[in-house]
Protein backbone atom coordinates (compact mmCIF):
# COMPACT_ATOMS: atom_id res chain seq x y z
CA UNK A 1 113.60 117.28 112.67
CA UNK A 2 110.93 115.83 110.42
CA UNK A 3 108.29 118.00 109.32
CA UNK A 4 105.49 116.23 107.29
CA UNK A 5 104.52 117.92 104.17
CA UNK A 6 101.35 119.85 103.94
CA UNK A 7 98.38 118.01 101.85
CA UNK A 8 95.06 119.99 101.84
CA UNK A 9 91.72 118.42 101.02
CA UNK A 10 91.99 119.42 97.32
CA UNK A 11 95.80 117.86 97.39
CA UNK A 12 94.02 114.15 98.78
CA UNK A 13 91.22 114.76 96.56
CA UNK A 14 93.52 114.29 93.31
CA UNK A 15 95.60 111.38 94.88
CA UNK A 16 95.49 109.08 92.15
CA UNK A 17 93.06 105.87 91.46
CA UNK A 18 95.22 103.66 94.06
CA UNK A 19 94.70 105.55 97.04
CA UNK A 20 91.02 106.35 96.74
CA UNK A 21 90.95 102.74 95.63
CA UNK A 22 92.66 101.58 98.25
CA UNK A 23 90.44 103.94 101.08
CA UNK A 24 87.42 102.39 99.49
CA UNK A 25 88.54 98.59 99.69
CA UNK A 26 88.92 98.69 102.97
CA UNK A 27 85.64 100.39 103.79
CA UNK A 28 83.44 98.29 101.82
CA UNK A 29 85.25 95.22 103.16
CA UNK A 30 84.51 96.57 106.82
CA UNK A 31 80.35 96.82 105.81
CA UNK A 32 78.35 94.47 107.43
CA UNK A 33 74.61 93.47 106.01
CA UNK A 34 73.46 92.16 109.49
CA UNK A 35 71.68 94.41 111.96
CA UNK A 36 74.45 96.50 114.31
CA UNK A 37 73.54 94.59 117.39
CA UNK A 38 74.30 90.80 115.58
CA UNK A 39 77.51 89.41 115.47
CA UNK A 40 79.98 90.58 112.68
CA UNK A 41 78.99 88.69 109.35
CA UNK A 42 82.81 86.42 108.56
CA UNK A 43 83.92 87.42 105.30
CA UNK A 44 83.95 84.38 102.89
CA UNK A 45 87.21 82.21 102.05
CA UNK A 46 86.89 81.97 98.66
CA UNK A 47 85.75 84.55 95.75
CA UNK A 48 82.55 83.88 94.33
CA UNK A 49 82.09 82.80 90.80
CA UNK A 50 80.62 85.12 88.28
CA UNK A 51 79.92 81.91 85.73
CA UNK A 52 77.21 80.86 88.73
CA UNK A 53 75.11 83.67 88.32
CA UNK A 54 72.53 85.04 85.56
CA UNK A 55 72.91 87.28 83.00
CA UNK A 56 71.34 90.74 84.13
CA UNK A 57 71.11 88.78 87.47
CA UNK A 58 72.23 90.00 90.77
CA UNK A 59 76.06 90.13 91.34
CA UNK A 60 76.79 86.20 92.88
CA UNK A 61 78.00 85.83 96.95
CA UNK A 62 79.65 88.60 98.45
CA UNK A 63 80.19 90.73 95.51
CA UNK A 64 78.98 94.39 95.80
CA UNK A 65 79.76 97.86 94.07
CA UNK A 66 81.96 99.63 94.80
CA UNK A 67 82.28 103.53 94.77
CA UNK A 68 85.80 105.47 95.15
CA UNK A 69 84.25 108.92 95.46
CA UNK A 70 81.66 110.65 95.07
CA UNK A 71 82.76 112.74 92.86
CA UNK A 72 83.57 110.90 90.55
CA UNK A 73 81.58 108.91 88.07
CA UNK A 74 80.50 105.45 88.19
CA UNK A 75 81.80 102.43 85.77
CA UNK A 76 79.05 100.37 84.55
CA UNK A 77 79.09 96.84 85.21
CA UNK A 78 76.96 94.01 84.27
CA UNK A 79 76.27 90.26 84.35
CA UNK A 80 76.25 89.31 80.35
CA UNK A 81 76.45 86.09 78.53
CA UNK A 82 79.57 85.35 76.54
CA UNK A 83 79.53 82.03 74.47
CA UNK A 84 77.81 80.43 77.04
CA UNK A 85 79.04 81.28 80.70
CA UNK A 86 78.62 84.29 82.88
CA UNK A 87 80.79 86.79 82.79
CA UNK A 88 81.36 90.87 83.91
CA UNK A 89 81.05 93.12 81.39
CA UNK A 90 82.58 96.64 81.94
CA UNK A 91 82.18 100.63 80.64
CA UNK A 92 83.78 103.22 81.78
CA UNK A 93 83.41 107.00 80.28
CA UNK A 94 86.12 109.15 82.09
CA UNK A 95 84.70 107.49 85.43
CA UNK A 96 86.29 105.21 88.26
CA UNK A 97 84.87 102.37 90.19
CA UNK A 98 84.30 98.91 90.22
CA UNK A 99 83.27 95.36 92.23
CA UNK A 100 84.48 94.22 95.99
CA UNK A 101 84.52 90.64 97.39
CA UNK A 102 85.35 90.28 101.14
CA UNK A 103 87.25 88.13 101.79
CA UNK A 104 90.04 86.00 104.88
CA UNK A 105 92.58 84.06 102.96
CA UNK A 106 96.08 82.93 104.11
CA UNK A 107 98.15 83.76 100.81
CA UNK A 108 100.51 81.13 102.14
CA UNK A 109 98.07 78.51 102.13
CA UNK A 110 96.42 79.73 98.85
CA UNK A 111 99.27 81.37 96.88
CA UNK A 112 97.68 81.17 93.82
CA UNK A 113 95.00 83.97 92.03
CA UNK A 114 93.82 82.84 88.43
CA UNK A 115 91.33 84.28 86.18
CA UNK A 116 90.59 85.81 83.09
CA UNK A 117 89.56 88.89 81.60
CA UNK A 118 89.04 89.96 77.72
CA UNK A 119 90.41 93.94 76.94
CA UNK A 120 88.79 94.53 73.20
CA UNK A 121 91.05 97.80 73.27
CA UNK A 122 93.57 99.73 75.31
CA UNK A 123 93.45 103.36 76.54
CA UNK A 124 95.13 106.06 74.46
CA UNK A 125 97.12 107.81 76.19
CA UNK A 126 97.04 106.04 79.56
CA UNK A 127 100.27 105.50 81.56
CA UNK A 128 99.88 104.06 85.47
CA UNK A 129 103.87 105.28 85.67
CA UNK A 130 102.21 108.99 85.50
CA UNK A 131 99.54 110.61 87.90
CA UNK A 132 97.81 112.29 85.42
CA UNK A 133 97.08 109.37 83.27
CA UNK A 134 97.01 106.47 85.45
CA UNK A 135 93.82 104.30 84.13
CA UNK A 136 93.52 100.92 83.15
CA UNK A 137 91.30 99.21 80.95
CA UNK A 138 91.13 96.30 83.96
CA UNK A 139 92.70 95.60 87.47
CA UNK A 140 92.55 93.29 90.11
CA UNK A 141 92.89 94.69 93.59
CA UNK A 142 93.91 93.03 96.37
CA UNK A 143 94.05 94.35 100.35
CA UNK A 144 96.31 93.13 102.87
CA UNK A 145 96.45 92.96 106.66
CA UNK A 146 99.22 94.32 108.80
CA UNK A 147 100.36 95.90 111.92
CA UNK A 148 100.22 99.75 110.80
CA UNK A 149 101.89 100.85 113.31
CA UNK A 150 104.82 99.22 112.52
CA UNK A 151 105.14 101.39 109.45
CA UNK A 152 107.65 104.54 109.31
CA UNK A 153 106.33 107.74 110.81
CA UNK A 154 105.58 109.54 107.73
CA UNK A 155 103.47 106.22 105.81
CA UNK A 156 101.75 106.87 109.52
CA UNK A 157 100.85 110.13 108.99
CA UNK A 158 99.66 109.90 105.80
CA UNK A 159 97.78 107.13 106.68
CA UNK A 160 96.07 109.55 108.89
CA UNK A 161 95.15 112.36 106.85
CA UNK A 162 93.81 109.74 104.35
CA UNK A 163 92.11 108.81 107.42
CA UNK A 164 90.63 112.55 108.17
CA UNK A 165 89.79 113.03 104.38
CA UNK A 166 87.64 110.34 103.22
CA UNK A 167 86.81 109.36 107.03
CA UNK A 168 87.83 105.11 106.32
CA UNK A 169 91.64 103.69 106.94
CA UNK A 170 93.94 102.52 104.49
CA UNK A 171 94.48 99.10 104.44
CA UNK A 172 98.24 97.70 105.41
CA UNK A 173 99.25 97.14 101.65
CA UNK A 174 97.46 96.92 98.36
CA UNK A 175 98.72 95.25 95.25
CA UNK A 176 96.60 95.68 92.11
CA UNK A 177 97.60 93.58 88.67
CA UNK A 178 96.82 95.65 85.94
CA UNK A 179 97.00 95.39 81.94
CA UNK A 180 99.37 98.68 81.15
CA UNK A 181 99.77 99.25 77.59
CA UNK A 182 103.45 100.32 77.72
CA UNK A 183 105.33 98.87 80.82
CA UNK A 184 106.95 95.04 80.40
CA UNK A 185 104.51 92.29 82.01
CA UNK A 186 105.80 91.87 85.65
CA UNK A 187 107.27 95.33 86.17
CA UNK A 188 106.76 96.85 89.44
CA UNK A 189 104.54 100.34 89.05
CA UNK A 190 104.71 102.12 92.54
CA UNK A 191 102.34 104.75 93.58
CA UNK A 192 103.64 108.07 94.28
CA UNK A 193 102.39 108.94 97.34
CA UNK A 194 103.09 105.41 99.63
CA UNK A 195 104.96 103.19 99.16
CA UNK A 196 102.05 100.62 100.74
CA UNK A 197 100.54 100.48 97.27
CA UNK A 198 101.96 98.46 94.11
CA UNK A 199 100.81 97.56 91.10
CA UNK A 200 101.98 94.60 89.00
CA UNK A 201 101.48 94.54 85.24
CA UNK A 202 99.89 91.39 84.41
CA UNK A 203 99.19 92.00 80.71
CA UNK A 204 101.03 95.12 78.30
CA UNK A 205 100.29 95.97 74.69
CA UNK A 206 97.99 95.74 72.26
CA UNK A 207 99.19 92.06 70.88
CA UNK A 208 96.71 89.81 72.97
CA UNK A 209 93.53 92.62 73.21
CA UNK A 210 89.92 91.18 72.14
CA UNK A 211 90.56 87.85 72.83
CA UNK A 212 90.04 86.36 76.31
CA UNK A 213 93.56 86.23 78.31
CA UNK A 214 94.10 83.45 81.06
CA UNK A 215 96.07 84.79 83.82
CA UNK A 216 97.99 83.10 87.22
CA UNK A 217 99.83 84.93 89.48
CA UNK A 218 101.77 83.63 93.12
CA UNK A 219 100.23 86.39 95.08
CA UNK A 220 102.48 85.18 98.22
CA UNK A 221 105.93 85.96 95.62
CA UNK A 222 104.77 88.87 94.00
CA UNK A 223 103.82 90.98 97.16
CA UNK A 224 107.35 89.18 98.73
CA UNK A 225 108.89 91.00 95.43
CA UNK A 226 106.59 94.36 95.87
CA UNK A 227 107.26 95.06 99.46
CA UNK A 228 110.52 93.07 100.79
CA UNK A 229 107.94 91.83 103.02
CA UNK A 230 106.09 88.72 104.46
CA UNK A 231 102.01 89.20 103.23
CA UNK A 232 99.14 89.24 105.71
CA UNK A 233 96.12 87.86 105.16
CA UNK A 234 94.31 88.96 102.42
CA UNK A 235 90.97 90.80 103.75
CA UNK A 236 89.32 92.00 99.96
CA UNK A 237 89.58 91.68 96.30
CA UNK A 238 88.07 94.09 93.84
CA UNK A 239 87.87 94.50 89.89
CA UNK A 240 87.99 98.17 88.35
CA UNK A 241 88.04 99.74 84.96
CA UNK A 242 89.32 103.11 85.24
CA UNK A 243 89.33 106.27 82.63
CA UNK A 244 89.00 109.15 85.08
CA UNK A 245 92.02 110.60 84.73
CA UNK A 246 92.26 110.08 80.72
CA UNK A 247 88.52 111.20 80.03
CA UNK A 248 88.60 108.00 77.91
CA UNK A 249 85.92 105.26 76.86
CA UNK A 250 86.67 101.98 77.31
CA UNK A 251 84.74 98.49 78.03
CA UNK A 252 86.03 95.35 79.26
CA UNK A 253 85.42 91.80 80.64
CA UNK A 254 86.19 90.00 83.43
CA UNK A 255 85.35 86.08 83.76
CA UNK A 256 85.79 83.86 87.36
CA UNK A 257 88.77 84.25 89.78
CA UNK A 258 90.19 81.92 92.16
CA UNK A 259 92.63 81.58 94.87
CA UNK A 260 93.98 78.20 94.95
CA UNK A 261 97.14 75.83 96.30
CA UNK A 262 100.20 75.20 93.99
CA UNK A 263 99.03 72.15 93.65
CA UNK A 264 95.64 72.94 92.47
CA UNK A 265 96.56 75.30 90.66
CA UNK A 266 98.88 72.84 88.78
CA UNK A 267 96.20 70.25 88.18
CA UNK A 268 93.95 71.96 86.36
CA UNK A 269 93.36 75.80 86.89
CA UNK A 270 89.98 77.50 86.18
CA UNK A 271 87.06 75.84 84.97
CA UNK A 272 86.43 78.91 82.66
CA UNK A 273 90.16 79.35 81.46
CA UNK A 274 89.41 77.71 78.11
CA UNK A 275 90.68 79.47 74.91
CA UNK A 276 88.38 81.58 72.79
């Protein structure tokens, strides 16, 4: 007979960054802005540009902080000017949290994420292969829908004391691409505790750090190589720079990100993707 193992409230509380990440995505993702008694706001089908905005300016579209826990600290973000176009600007000091778009996109239709973000250092120490030092100077976050009750019995289950603990639900899968400073780009980090969250490393080493880095990724292969699995639709994105578990100090920046066809995505790529 099965019997699930026992995870008190202090157990949950030191999951690590993915789960509470993951809890959080899909509660901010779930918020509407319009009065209960209006109809649901749609989320948007395409991620607003941070290059639109001004610096010191209020975040652009459907962007919107966002808080793992309340216990732990928050990451400072800002709108700054970098030779000329908008772009995020991120501190952490042993804290955790970051940005979330909603969003409805059909990975099959646009495959494609692209963007760019600048890492003027790495974390000492940090390792997302290890609980206990799992932070990253920058991630991308994406959340996926799914039928959850398809999943095994025990991803169930924890599903649901997630669910008791921090009161929102877990999304069906998250896949975060992170810059590790260790692991080989495009090695497969899972998370300990389900195996409904993955993280990809985009970006590894010191080699490429305070220069801007262009990235593109086929979401639809990489979560096909993650989970053995068709994707759902993806329902959020979010950016995060995370030194919670390290204690470290650590800024970053993150420029414009796009979900595009192959196609597109072979023409031309980001607007803001030029070398620095």
């Amino acid at each position: 007979m099965f019997t699930a193992p026992v995870m008190t409230r202090a157990d949950t509380l030191l999951r690590c960054a993915g789960l509470l990440a993951a809890a959080a995505l899909v509660a901010c993702a779930g918020v509407s802005e319009r009065p209960e008694t209006s109809q649901p706001v749609a989320a948007p089908r395409s991620v607003a540009a941070f290059s639109l905005a001004r610096p010191g300016g209020d975040w652009p579209g459907a962007w919107r902080p966002w808080q793992l826990s309340r216990l732990k600290k928050l990451t400072s973000y800002q709108l700054v000017d970098d030779d000329g176009s908008v772009v995020v600007k991120a501190m952490s000091a042993a804290s955790a949290s970051g940005l979330l778009h909603p969003l409805d996109i059909d990975v099959r239709e646009l495959p494609v994420l692209q963007w760019r973000w600048k890492v003027p250092r790495l974390i000492e120490g940090a390792n997302n292969a290890r609980r206990s030092t799992e932070d990253a100077p920058v991630r991308i976050v994406l959340s996926f829908d799914g039928d959850i009750a398809s999943l095994p019995l025990e991803e169930r289950m924890f599903f649901d004391r997630v669910r008791a603990f921090t009161g929102h639900d877990l999304p069906y899968a998250t896949l975060m691409y992170i810059w590790e400073n260790q692991a080989a780009p495009g090695t497969i980090i899972p998370n300990p505790h389900s195996a409904r969250i993955r993280m990809i490393v985009a970006e590894s080493g010191s080699a490429r750090t305070g220069a801007w880095k262009f990235e593109s990724r086929n979401v639809y292969e990489d979560y096909k190589r993650a989970f053995d699995a068709e994707p759902g639709r993806i329902t959020a994105i979010a950016i995060m720079t995370d030194t919670d578990n390290t204690g470290a100090s650590v800024e970053a920046f993150y420029g414009d990100i796009a979900f595009m066809s192959e196609a597109d995505a072979g023409a031309h790529g980001l607007s803001n993707a030029r070398p620095r």
